[in-house]
Protein backbone atom coordinates (compact mmCIF):
# COMPACT_ATOMS: atom_id res chain seq x y z
CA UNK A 1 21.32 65.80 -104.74
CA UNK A 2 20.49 64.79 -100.97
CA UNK A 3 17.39 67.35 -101.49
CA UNK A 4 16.42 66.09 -104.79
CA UNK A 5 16.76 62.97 -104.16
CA UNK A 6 14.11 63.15 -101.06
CA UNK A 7 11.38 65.07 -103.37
CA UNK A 8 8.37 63.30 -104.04
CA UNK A 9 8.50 62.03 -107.29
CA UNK A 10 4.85 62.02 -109.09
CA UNK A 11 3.34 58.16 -109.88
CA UNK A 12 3.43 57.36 -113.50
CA UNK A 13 0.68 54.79 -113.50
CA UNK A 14 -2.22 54.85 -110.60
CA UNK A 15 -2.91 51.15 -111.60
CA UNK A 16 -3.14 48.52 -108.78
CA UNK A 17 -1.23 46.45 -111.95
CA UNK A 18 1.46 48.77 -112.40
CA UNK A 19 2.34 49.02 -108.99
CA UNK A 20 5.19 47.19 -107.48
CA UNK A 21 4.23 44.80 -104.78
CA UNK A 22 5.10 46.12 -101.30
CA UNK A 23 8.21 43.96 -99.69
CA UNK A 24 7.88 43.25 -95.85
CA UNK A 25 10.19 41.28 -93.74
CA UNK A 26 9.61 37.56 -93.31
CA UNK A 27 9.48 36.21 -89.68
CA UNK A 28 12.94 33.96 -89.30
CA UNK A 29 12.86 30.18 -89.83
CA UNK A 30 12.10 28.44 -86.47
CA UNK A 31 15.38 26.58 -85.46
CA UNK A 32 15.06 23.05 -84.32
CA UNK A 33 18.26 22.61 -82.07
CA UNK A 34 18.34 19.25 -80.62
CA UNK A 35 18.38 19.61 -76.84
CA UNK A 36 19.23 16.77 -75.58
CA UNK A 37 23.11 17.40 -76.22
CA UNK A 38 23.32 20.90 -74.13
CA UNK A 39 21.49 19.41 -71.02
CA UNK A 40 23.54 16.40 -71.28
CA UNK A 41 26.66 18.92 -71.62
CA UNK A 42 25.01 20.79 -68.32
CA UNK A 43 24.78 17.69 -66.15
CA UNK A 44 27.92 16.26 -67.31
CA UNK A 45 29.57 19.86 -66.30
CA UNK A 46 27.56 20.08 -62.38
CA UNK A 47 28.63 16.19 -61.97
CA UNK A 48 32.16 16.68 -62.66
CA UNK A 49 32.40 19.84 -60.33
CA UNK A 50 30.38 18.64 -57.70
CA UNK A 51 33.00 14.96 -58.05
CA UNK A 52 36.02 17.49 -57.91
CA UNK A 53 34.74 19.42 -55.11
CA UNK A 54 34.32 16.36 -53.11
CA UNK A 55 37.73 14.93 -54.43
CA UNK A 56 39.23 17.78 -53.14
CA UNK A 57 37.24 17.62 -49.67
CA UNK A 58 38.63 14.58 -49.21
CA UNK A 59 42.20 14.90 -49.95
CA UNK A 60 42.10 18.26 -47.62
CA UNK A 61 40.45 16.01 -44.61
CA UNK A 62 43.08 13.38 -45.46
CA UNK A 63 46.37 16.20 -45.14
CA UNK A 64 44.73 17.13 -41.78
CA UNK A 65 44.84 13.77 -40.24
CA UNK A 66 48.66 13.36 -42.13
CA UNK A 67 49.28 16.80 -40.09
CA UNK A 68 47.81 16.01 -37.11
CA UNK A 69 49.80 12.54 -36.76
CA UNK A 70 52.82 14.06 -37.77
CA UNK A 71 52.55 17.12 -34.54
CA UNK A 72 51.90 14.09 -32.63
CA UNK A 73 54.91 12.43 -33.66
CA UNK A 74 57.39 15.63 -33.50
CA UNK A 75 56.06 16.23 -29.80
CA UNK A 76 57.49 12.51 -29.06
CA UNK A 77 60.52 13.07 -30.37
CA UNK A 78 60.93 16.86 -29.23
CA UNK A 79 60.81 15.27 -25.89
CA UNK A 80 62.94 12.26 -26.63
CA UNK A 81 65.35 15.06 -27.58
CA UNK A 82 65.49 16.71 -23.96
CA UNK A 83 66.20 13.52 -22.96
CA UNK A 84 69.35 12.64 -24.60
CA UNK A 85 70.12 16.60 -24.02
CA UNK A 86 69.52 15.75 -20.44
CA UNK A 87 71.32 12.58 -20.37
CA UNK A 88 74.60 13.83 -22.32
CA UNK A 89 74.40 17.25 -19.52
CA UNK A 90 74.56 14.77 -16.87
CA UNK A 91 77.56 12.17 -18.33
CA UNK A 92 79.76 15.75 -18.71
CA UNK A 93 79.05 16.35 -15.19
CA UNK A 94 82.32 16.83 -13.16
CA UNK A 95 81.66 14.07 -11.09
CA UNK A 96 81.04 11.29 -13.97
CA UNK A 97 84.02 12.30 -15.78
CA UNK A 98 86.12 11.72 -12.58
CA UNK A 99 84.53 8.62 -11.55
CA UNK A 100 84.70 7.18 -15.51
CA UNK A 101 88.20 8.33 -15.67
CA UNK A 102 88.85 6.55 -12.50
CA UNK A 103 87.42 3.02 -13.67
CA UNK A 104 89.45 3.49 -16.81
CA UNK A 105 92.78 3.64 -14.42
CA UNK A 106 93.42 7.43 -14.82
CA UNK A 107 94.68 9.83 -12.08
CA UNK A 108 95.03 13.23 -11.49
CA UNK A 109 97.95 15.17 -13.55
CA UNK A 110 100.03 17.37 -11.38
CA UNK A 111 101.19 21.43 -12.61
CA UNK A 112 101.41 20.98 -16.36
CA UNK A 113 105.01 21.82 -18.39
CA UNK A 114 104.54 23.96 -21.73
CA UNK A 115 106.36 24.14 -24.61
CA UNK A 116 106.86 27.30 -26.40
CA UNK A 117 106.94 26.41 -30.29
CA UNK A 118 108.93 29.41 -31.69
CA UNK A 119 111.93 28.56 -29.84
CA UNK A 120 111.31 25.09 -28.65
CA UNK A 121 112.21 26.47 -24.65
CA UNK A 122 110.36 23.92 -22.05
CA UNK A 123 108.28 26.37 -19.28
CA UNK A 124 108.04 24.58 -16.35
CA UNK A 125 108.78 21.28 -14.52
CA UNK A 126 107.44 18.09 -16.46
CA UNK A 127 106.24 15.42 -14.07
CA UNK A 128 104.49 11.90 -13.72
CA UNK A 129 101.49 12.08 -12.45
CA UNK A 130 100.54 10.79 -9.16
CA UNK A 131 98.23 8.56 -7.56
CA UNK A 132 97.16 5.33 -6.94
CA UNK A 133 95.49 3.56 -9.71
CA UNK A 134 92.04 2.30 -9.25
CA UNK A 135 91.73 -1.24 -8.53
CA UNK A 136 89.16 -1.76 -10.88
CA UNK A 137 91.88 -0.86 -14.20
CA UNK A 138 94.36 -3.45 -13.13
């Protein structure tokens, strides 16, 4: 069939009448889309990123100054910190203990007496202490 089908077939009529009008393709319909809606959809589109990008800009300028005042304010109180360190070093000094202990009234302990708590046995000598209170804790 695919042979036979491809055969010229003879014309039946050699009339201009009897002969069927040739088809050809029609050129499409011009479309008339309205413009003004896409270029308004364009502008709106670069506006809003060019607002965001700015929007962003700022807030990224903004975190840097928050940032920068905030290093500014932990280096104040890093070094307010090595200042109490260094006061507190110096009030556990030997000396300051002695002399605090000393305005309070306190004086020097002699050998210290244990107790061992399995048995309850006393190791050593228990004594007062001795000295002369200070005059300033009487």
């Amino acid at each position: 069939m695919g042979s036979a089908a491809l055969a010229v077939q003879p014309e039946v009529a050699t009339s201009p009448e009897a002969r069927r009008p040739r088809l050809r393709l029609a050129p499409p319909m011009p479309v008339a889309a309205p413009r003004t809606p896409f270029v308004l959809l364009i502008v709106l589109v670069v506006v809003a990123g060019v607002l965001g990008i700015l929007v962003l800009n700022t807030k990224i300028a903004e975190s840097g100054i928050q940032l920068t005042d905030l290093k500014r304010q932990q280096a104040q109180l890093d070094l307010r910190e090595q200042q109490i360190t260094q006061e507190i070093t110096e009030a556990e000094s030997p000396g300051r203990l002695e002399a605090a202990a000393k305005r309070l009234g306190l004086v020097p302990a002699g050998s210290p007496a244990f107790i061992r708590l399995p048995d309850g046995k006393i190791i050593g000598v228990p004594q007062p202490a001795t000295g002369k209170p200070s005059i300033t804790s009487q």
